[in-house]
C-alpha atoms as a PDB file:
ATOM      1  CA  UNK A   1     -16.144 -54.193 -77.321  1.00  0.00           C
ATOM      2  CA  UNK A   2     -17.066 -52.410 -80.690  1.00  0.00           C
ATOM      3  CA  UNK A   3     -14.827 -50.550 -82.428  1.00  0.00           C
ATOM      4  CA  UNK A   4     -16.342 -47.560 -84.570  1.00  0.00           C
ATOM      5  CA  UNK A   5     -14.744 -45.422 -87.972  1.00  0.00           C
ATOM      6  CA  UNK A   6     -16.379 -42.301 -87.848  1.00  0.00           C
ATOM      7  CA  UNK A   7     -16.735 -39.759 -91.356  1.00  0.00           C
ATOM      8  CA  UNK A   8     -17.735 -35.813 -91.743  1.00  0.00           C
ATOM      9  CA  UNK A   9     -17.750 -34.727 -95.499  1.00  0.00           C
ATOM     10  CA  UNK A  10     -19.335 -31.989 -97.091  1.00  0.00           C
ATOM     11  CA  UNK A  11     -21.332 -33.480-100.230  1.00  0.00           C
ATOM     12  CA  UNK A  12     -23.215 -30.644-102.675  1.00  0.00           C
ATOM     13  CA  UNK A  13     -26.838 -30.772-101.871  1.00  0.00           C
ATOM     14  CA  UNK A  14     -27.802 -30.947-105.528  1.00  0.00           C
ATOM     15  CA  UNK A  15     -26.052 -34.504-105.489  1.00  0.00           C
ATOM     16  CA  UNK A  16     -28.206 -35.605-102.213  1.00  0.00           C
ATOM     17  CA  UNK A  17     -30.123 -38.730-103.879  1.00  0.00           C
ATOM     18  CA  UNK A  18     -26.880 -39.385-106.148  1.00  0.00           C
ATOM     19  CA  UNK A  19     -25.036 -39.762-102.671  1.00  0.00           C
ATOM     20  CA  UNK A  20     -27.724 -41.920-101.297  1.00  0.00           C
ATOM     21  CA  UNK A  21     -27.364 -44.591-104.051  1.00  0.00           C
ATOM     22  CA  UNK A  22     -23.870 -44.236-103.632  1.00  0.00           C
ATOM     23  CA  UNK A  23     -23.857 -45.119-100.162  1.00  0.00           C
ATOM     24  CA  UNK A  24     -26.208 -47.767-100.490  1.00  0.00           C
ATOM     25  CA  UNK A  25     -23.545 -49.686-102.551  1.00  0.00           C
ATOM     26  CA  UNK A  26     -20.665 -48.816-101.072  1.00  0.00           C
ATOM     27  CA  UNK A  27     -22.025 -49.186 -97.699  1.00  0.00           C
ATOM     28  CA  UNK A  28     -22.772 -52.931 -98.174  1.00  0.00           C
ATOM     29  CA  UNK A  29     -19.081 -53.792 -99.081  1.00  0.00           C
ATOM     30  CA  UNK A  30     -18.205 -53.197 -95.217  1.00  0.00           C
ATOM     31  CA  UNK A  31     -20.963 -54.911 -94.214  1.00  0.00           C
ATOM     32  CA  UNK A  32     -19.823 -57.884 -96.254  1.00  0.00           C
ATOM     33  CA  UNK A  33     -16.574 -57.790 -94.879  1.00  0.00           C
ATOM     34  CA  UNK A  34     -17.871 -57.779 -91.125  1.00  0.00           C
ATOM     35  CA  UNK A  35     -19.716 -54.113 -90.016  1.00  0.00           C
ATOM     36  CA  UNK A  36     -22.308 -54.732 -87.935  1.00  0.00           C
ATOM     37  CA  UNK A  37     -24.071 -51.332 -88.973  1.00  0.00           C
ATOM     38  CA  UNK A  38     -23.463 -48.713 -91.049  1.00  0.00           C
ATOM     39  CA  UNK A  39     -24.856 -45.166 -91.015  1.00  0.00           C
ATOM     40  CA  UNK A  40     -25.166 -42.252 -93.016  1.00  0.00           C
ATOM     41  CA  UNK A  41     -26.837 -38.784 -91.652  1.00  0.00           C
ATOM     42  CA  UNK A  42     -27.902 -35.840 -94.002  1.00  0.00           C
ATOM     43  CA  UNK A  43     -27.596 -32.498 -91.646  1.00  0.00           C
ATOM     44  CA  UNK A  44     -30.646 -31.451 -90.513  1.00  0.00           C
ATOM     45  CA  UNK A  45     -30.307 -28.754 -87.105  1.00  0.00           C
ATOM     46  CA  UNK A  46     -26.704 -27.813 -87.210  1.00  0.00           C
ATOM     47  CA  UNK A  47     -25.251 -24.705 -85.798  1.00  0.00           C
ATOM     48  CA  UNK A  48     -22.531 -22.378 -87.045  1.00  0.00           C
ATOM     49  CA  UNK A  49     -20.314 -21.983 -84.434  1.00  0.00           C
ATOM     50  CA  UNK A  50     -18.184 -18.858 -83.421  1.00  0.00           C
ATOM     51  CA  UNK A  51     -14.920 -20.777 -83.768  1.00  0.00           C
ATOM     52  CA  UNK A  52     -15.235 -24.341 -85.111  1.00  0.00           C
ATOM     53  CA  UNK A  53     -18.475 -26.287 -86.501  1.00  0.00           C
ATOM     54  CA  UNK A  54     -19.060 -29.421 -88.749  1.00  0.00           C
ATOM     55  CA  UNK A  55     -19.464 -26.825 -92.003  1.00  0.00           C
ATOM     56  CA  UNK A  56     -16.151 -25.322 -91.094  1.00  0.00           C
ATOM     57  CA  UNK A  57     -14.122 -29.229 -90.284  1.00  0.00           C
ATOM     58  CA  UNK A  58     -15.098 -30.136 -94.068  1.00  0.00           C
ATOM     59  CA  UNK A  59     -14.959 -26.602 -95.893  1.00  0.00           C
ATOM     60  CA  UNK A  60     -18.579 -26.802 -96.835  1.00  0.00           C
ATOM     61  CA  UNK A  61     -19.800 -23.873 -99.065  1.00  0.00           C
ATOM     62  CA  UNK A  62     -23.334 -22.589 -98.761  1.00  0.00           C
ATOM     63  CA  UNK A  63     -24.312 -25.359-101.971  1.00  0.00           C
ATOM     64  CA  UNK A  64     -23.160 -28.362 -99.857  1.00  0.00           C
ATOM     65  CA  UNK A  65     -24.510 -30.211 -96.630  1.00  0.00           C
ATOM     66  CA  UNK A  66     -22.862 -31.846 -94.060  1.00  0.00           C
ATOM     67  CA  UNK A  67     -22.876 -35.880 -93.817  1.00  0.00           C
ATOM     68  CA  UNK A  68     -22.399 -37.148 -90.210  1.00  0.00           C
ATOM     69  CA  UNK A  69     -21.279 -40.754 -90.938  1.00  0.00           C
ATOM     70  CA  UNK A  70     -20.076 -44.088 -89.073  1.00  0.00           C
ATOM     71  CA  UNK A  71     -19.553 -47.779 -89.298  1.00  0.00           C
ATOM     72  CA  UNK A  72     -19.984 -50.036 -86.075  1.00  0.00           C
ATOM     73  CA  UNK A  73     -17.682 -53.157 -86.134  1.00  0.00           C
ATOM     74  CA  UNK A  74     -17.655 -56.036 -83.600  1.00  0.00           C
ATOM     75  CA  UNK A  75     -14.118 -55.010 -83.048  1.00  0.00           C
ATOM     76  CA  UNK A  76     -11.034 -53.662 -84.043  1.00  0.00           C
ATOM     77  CA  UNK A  77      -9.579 -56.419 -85.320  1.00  0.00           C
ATOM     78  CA  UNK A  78     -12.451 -57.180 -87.596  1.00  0.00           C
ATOM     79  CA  UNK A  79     -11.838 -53.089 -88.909  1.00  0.00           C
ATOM     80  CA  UNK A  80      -8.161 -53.873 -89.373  1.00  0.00           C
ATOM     81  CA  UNK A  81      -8.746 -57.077 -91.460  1.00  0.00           C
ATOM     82  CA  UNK A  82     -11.492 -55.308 -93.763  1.00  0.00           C
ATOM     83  CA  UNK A  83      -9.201 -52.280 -94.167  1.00  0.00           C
ATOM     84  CA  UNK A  84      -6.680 -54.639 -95.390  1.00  0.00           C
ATOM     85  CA  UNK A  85      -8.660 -56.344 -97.846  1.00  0.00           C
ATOM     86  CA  UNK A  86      -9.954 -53.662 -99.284  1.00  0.00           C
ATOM     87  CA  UNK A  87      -6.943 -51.582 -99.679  1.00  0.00           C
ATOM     88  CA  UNK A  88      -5.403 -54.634-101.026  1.00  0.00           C
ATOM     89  CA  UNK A  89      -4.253 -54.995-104.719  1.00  0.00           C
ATOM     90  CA  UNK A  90      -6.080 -57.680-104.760  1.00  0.00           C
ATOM     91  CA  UNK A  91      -9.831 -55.981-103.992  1.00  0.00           C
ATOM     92  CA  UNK A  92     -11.558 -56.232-106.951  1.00  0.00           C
ATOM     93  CA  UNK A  93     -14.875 -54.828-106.602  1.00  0.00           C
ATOM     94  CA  UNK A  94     -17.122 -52.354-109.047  1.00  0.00           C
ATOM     95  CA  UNK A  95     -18.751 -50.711-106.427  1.00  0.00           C
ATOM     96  CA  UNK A  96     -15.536 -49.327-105.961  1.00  0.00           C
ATOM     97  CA  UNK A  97     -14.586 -48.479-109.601  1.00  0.00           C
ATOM     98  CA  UNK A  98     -14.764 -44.815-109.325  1.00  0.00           C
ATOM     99  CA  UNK A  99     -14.472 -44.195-113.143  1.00  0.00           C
ATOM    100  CA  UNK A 100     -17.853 -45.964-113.340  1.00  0.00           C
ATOM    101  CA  UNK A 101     -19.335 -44.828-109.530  1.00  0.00           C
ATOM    102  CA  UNK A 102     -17.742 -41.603-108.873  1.00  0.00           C
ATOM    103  CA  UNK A 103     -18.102 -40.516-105.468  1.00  0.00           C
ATOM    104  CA  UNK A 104     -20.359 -37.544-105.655  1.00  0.00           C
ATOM    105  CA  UNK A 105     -18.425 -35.208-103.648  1.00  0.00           C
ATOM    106  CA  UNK A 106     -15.293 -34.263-102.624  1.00  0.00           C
ATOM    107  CA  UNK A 107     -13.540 -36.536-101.002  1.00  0.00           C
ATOM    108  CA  UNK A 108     -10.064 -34.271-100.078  1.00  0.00           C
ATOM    109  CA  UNK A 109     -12.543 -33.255 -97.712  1.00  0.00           C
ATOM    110  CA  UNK A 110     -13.517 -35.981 -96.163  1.00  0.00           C
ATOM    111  CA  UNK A 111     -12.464 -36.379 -92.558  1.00  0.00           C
ATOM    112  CA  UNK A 112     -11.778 -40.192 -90.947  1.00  0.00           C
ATOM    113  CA  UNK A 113     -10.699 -41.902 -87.862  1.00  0.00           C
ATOM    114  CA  UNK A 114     -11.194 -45.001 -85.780  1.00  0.00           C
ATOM    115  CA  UNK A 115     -12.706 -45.092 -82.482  1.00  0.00           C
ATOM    116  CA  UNK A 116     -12.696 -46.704 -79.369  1.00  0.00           C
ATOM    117  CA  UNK A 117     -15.628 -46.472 -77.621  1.00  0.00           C
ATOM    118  CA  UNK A 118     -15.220 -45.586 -73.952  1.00  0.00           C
ATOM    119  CA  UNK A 119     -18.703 -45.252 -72.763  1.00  0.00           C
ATOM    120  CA  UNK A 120     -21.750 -46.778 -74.074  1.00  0.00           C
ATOM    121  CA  UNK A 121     -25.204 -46.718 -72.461  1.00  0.00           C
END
């Protein structure tokens, strides 16, 4: 079964086509390494909610927009072994130089996790 890494980040909306390109290069480094599909959502119809909401997870200010993200991999241990590369000293890559492709947002924000899925229809 697939296994899935799942992203919310707050990203100003003055930076939205900067983030784009950004994602388009970045994005292609997992798929490289073995993601079946990546996927990157600009918020569109979300709600404030009385006691959490997406805006609230990420500490979005009224000049930012919410980015609902996710990469599909054939399975976990296809995750695990791109993780490793790329965290590894050894990683060279310029798409991930940030002193010459800074992300354009914050990424202290950024919330992660891997997912098993448990339904899927």
């Amino acid at each position: 079964m697939s296994y899935i890494d799942g992203f919310v980040l707050a990203v100003p909306t003055a930076n939205k086509q900067k983030f784009i390109e950004y994602a388009r290069s970045v994005d292609t480094i997992f798929t490289e390494l073995g993601a079946t599909r990546v996927v990157e959502c600009w918020a569109d119809d979300v709600s404030e909610g009385e006691v959490t909401d997406f805006p609230k997870a990420v500490q979005a200010t009224q000049e930012e927009t919410v980015v609902f993200s996710w990469i599909e991999w054939p399975d976990k241990q296809t995750r695990d072994a791109a993780m490793k590369t790329m965290m590894s000293e050894d990683f060279k890559d310029d798409r991930m130089d940030q002193s010459k492709y800074p992300m354009p947002l914050d990424g202290k924000r950024l919330i992660y996790g891997g997912f098993e899925p448990i339904v899927e229809l």
